[in-house]
C-alpha atoms as a PDB file:
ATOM      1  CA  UNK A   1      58.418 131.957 -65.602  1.00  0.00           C
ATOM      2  CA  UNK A   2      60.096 135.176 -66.283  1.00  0.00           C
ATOM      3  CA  UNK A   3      58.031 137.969 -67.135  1.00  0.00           C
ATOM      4  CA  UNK A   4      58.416 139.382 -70.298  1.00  0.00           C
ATOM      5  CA  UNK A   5      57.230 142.001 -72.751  1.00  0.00           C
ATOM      6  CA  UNK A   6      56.154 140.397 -75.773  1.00  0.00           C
ATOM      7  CA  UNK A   7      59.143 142.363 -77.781  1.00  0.00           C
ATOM      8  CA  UNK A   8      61.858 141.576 -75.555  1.00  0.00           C
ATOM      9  CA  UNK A   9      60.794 137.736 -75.679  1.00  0.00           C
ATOM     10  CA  UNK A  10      60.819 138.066 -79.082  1.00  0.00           C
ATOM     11  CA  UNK A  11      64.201 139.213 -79.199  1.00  0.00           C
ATOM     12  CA  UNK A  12      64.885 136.258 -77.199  1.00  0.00           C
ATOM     13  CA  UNK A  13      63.392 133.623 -79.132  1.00  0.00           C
ATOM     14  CA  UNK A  14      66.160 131.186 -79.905  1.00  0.00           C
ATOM     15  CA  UNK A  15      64.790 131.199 -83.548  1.00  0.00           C
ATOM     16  CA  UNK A  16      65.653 135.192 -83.870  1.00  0.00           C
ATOM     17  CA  UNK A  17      68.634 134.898 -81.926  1.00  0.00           C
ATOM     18  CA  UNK A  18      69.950 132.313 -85.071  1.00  0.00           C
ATOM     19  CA  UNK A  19      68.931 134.306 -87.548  1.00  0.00           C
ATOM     20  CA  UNK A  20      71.009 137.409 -86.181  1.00  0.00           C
ATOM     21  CA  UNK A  21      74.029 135.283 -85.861  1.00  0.00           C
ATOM     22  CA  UNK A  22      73.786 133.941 -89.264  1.00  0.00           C
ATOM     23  CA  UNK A  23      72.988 137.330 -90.994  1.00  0.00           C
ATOM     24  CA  UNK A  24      76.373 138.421 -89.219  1.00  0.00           C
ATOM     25  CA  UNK A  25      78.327 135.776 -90.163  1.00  0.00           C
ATOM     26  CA  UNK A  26      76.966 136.033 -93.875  1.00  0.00           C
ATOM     27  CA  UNK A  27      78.252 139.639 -93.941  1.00  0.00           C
ATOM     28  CA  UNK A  28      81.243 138.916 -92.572  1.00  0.00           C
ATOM     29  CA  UNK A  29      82.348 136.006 -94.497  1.00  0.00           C
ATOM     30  CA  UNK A  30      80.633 136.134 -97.110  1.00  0.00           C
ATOM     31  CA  UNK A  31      79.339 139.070 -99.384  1.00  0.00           C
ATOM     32  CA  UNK A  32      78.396 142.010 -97.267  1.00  0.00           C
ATOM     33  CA  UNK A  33      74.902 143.017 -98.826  1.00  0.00           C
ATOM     34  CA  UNK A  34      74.020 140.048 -97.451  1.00  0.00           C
ATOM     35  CA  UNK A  35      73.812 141.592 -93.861  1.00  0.00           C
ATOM     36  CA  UNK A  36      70.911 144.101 -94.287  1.00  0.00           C
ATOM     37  CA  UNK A  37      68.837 141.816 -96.180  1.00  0.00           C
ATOM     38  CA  UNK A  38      69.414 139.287 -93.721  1.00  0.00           C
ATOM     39  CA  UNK A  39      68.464 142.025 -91.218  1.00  0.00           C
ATOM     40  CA  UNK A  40      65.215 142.909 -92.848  1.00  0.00           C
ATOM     41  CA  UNK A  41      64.195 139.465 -92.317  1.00  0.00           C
ATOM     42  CA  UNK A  42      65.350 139.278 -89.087  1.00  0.00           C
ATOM     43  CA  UNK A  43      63.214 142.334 -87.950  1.00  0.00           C
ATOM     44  CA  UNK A  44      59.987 141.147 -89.895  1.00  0.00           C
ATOM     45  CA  UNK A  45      60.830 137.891 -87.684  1.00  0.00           C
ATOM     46  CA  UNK A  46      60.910 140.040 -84.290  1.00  0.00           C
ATOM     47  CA  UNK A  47      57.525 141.653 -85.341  1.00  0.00           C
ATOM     48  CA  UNK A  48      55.977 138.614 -85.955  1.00  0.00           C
ATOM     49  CA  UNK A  49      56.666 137.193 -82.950  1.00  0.00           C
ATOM     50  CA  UNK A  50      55.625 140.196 -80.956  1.00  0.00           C
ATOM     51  CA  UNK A  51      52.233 140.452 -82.533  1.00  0.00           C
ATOM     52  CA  UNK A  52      51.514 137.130 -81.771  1.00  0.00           C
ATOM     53  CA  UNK A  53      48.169 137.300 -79.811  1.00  0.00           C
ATOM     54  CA  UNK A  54      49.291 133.884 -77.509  1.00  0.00           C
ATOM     55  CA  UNK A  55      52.121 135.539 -75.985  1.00  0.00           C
ATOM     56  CA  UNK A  56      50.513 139.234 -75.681  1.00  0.00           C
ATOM     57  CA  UNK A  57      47.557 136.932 -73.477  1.00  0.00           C
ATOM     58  CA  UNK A  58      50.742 135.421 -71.405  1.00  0.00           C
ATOM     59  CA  UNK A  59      52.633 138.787 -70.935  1.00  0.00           C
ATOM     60  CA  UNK A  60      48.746 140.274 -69.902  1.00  0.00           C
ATOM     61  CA  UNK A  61      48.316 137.510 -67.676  1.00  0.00           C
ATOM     62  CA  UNK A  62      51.735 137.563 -65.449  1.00  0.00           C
ATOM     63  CA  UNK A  63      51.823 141.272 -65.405  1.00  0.00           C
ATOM     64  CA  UNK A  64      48.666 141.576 -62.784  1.00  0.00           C
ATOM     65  CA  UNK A  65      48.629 142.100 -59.281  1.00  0.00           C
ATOM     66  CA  UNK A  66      47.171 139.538 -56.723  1.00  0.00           C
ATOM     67  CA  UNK A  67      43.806 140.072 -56.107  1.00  0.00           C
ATOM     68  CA  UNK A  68      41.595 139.502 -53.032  1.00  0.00           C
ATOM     69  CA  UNK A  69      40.859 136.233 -52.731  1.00  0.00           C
ATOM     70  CA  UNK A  70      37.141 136.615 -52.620  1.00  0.00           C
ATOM     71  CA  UNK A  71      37.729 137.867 -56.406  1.00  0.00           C
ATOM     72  CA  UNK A  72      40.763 136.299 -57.397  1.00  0.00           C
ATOM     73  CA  UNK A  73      39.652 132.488 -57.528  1.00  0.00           C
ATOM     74  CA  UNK A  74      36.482 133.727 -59.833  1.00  0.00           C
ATOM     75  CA  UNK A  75      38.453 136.187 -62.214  1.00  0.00           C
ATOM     76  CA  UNK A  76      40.966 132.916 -62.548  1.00  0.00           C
ATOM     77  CA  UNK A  77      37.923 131.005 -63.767  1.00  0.00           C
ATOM     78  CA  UNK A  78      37.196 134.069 -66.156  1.00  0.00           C
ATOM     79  CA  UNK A  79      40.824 134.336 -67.159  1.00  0.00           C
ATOM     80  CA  UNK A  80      40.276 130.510 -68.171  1.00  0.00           C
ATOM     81  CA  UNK A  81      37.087 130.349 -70.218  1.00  0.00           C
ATOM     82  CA  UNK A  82      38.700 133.269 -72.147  1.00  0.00           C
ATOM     83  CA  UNK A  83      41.656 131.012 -73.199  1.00  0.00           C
ATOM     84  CA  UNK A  84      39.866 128.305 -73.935  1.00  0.00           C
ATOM     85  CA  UNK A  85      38.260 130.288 -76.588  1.00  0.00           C
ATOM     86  CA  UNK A  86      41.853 131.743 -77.299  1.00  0.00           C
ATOM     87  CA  UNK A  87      42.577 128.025 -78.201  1.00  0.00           C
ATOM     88  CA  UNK A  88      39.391 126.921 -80.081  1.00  0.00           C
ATOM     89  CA  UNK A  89      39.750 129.086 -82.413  1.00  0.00           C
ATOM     90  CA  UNK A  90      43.544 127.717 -83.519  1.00  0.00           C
ATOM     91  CA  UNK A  91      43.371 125.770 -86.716  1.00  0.00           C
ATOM     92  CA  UNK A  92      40.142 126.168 -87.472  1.00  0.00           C
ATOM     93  CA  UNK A  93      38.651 127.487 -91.318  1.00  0.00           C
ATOM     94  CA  UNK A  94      39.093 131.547 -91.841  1.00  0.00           C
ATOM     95  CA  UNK A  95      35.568 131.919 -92.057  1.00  0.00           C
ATOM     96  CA  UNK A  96      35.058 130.316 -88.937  1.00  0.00           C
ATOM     97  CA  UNK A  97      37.361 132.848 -87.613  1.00  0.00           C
ATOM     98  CA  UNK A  98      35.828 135.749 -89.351  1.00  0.00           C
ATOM     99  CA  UNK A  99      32.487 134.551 -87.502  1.00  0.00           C
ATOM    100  CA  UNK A 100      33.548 133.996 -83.970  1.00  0.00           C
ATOM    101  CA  UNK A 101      36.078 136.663 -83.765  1.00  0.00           C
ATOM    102  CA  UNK A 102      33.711 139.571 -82.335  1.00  0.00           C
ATOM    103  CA  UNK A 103      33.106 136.994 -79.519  1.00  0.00           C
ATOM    104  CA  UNK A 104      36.835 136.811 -78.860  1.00  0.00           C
ATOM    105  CA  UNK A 105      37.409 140.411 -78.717  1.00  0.00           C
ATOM    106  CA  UNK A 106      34.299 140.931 -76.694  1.00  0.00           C
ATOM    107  CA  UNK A 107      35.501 138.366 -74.107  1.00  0.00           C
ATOM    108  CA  UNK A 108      38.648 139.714 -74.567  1.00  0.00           C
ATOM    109  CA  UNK A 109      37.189 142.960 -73.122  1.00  0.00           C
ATOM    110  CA  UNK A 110      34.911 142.074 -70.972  1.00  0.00           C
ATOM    111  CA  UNK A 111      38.177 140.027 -68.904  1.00  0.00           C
ATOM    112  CA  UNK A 112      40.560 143.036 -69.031  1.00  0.00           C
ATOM    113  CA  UNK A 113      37.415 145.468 -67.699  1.00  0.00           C
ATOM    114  CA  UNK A 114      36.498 142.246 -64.864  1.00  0.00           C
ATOM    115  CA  UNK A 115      39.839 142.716 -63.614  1.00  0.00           C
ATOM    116  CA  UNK A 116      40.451 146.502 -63.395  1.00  0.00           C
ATOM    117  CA  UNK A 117      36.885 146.484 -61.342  1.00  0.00           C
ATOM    118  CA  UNK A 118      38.452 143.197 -59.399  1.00  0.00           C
ATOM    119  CA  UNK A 119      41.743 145.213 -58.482  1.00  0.00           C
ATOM    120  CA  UNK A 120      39.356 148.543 -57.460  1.00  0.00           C
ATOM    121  CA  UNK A 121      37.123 146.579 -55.602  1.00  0.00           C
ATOM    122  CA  UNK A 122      40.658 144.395 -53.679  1.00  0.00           C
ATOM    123  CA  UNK A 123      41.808 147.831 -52.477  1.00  0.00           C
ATOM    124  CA  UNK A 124      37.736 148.683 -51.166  1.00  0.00           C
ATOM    125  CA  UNK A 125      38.219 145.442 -49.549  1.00  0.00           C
ATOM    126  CA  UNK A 126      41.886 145.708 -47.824  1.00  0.00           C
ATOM    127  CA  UNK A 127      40.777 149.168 -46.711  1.00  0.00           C
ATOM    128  CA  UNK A 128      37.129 148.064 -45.451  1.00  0.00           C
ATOM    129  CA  UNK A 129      38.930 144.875 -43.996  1.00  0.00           C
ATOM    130  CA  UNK A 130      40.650 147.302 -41.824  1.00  0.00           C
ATOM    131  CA  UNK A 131      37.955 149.626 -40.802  1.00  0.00           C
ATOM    132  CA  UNK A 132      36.177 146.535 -40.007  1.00  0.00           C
ATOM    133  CA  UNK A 133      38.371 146.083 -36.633  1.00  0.00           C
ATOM    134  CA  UNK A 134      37.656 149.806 -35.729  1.00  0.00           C
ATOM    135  CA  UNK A 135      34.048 149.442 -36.408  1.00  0.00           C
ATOM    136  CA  UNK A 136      33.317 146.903 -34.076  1.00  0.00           C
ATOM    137  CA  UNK A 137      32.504 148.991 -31.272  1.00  0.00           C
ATOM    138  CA  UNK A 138      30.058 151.246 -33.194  1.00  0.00           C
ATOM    139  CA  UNK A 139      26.930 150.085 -31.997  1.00  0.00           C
ATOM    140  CA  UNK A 140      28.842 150.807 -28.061  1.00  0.00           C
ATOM    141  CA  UNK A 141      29.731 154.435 -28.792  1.00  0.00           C
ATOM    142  CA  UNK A 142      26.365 155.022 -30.470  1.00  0.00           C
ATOM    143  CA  UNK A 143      24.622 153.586 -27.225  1.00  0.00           C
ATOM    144  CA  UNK A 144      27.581 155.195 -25.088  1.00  0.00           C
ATOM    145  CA  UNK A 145      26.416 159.008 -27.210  1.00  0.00           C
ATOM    146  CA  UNK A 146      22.774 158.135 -26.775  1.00  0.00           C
ATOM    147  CA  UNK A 147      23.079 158.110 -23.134  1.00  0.00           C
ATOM    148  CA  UNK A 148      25.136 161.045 -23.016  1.00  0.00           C
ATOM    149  CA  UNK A 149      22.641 163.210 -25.367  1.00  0.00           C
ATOM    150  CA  UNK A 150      20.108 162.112 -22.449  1.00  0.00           C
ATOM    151  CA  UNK A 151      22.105 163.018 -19.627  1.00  0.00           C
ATOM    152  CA  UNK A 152      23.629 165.883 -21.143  1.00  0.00           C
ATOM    153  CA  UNK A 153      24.129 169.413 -19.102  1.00  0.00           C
ATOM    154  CA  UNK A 154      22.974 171.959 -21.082  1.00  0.00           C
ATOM    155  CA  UNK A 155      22.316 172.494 -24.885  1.00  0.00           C
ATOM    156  CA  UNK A 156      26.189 172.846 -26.034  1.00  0.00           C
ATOM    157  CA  UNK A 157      26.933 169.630 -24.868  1.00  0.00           C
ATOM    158  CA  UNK A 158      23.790 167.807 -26.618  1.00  0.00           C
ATOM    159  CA  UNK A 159      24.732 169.515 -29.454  1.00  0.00           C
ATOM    160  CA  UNK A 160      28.428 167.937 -29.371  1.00  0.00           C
ATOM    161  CA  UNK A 161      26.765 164.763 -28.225  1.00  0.00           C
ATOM    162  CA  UNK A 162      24.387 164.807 -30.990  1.00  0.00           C
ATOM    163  CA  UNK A 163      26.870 165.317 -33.946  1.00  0.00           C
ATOM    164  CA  UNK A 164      28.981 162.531 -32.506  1.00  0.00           C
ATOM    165  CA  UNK A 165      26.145 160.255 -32.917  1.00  0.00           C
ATOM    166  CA  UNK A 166      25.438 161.543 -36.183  1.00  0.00           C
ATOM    167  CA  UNK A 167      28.561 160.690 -37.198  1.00  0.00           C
ATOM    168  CA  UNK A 168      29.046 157.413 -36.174  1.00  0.00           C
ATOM    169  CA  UNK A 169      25.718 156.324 -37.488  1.00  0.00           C
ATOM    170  CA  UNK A 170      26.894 157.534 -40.625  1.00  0.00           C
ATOM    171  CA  UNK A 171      30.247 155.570 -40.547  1.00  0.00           C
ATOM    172  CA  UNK A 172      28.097 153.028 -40.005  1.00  0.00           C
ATOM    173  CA  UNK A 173      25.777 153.002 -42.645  1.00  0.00           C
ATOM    174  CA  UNK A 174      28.606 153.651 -44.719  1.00  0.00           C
ATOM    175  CA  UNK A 175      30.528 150.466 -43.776  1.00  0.00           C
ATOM    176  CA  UNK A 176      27.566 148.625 -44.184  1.00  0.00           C
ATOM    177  CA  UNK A 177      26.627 149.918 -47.881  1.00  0.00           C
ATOM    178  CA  UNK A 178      30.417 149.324 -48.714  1.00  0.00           C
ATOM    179  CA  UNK A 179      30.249 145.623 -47.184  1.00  0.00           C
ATOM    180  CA  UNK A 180      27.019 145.057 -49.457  1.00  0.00           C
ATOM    181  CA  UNK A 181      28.487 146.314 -52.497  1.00  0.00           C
ATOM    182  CA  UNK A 182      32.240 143.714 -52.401  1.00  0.00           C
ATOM    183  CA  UNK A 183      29.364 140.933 -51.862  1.00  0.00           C
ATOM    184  CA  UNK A 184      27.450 142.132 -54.842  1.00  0.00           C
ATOM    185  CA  UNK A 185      30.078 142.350 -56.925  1.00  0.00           C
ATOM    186  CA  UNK A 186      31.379 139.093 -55.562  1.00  0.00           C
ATOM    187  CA  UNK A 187      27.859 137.302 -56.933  1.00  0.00           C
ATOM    188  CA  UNK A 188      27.903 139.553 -59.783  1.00  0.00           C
ATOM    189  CA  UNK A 189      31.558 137.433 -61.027  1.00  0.00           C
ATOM    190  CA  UNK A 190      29.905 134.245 -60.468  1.00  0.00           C
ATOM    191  CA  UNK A 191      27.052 135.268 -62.520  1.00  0.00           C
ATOM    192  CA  UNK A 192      29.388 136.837 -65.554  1.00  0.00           C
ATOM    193  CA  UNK A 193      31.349 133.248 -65.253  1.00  0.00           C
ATOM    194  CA  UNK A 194      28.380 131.600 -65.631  1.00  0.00           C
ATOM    195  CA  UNK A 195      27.271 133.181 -68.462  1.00  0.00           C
ATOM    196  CA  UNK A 196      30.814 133.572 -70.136  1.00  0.00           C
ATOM    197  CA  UNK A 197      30.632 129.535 -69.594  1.00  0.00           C
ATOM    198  CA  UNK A 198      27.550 129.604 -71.612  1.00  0.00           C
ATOM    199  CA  UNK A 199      28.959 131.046 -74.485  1.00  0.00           C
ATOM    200  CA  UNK A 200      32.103 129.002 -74.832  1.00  0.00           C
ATOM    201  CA  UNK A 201      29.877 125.901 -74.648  1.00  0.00           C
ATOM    202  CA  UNK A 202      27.838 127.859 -77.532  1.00  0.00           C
ATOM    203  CA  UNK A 203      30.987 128.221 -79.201  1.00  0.00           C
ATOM    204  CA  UNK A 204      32.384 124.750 -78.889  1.00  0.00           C
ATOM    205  CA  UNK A 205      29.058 123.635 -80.408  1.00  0.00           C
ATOM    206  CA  UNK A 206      29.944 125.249 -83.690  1.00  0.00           C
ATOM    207  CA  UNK A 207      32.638 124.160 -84.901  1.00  0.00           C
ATOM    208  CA  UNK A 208      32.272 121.758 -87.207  1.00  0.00           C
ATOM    209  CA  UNK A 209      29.059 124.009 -88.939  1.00  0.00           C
ATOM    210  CA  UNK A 210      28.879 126.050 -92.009  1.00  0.00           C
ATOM    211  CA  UNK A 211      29.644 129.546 -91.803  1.00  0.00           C
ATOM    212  CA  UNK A 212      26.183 130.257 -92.494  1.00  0.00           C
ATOM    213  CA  UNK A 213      24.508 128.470 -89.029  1.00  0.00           C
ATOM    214  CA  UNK A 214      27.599 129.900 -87.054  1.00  0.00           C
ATOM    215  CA  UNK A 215      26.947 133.809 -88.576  1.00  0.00           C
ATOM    216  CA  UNK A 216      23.314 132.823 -86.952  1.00  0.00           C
ATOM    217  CA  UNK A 217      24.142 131.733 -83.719  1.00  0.00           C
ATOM    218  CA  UNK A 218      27.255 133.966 -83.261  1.00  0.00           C
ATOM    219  CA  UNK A 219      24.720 137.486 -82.200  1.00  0.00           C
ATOM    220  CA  UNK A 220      23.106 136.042 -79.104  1.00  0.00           C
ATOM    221  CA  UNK A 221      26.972 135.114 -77.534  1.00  0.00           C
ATOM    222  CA  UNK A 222      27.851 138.228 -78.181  1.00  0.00           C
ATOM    223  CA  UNK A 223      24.706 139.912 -76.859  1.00  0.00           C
ATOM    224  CA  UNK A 224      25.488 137.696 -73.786  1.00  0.00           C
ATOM    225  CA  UNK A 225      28.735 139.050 -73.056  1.00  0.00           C
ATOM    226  CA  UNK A 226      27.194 142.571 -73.912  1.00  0.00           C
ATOM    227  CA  UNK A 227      24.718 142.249 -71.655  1.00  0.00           C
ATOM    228  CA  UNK A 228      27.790 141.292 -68.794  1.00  0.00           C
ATOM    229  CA  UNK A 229      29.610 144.313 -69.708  1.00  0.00           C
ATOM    230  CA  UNK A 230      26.687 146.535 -68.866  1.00  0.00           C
ATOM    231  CA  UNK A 231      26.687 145.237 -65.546  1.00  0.00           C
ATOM    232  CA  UNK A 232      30.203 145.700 -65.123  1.00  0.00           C
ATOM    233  CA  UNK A 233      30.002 149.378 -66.132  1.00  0.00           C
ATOM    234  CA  UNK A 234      27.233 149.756 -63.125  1.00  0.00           C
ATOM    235  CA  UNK A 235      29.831 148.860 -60.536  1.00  0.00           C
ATOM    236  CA  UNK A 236      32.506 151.166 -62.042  1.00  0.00           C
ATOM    237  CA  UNK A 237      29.570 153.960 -61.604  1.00  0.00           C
ATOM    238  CA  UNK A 238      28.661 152.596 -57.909  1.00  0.00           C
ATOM    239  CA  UNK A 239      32.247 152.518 -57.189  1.00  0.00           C
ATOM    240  CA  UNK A 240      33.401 156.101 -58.048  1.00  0.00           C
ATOM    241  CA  UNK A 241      30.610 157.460 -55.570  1.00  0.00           C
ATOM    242  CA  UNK A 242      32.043 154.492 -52.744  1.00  0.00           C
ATOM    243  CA  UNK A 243      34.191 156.265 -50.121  1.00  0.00           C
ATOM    244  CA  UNK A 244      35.911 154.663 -47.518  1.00  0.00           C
ATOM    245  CA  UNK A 245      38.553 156.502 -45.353  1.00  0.00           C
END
């Protein structure tokens, strides 16, 4: 499917694209003040179309990059749970609507903000993927500097000795805290799709109710996906002190 910006595909609908033709052949042969009126319409139909939140979500969704795949098949679930909202919410009562919609935009959110983290975290991974192959050997050279630090000469060449083995302890350490934190955040997507599945089911189970017991129940789905969002924000500060070169 053909990636779009909402705007162009609505200049593309077939819909808009008959509309222009007849407001030109109404000016043409018939009286011409017909042509800018027919154009008015035709650009409150292009707006409309535009605007329309289903094909903002598609355009969203085909513009992103791949992800790793340790993130990519649990952002897809994510991606998911926040259209089936998306689509539960289509024909229902405006006060239903009114009720639920803070949950919408929250999920809304809390998907755009999983992926930005998801695409951070995929270049952490590609990178720590490769320093992964170099790092092999670390616990070698650190044995390989230990024994040299024993056996070394004089005190220059512990000293050299010694910072090498500093150094490669750190790198290792370093790999290590880096390899913890893609797992974390790996659990910590299964845990925000579990609750995020939690609060679709919560909102499944309310249609049907008076606006009354949904403005009741809607507070503790959105503290849910609140409470997800926090989280998130705790990797985005974890990440910006990661380093991996």
């Amino acid at each position: 499917m053909t990636n779009r910006p909402p705007l162009l595909s609505s200049l593309l609908h077939p819909l808009n694209l008959s509309m222009l033709a007849l407001t030109v052949a109404a000016g043409l042969c018939s009286a011409w003040w017909l042509a800018p009126v027919g154009l008015v319409f035709w650009l409150i139909m292009i707006i409309a179309v535009a605007r329309d939140p289903g094909l903002q979500m598609t355009f969203s969704r085909q513009s992103r990059e791949p992800l790793a795949q340790r993130f990519q098949n649990r952002f897809d679930r994510l991606d998911r749970a926040r259209i089936s909202i998306f689509n539960s919410l289509q024909g229902v009562s405006p006060a239903f609507r009114r009720n639920v919609l803070p949950v919408q935009d929250a999920l809304d959110e809390l998907t755009e903000h999983a992926y930005q983290l998801s695409l951070n975290m995929t270049a952490l991974d590609n990178n720590f993927s490769v320093q992964q192959l170099a790092a092999s050997s670390f616990d070698e050279d650190i044995e390989s500097m230990q024994r040299s630090i024993a056996a070394a000469a004089n005190d220059n060449e512990k000293r050299e000795f010694e910072e090498a083995h500093s150094s490669l302890q750190t790198r290792k350490t370093q790999m290590k805290n880096v390899g913890t934190l893609l797992s974390r955040f790996e659990a910590q997507l299964t845990g925000t799709n579990n609750a995020v599945d939690s609060v679709v089911t919560g909102i499944v189970s309310l249609k049907g109710r008076d606006a009354k017991q949904v403005a009741v129940k809607v507070p503790a789905l959105l503290q849910a996906l609140q409470t997800e969002q926090a989280e998130l924000k705790q990797f985005d500060a974890e990440l910006e002190k990661t380093s991996l070169i």
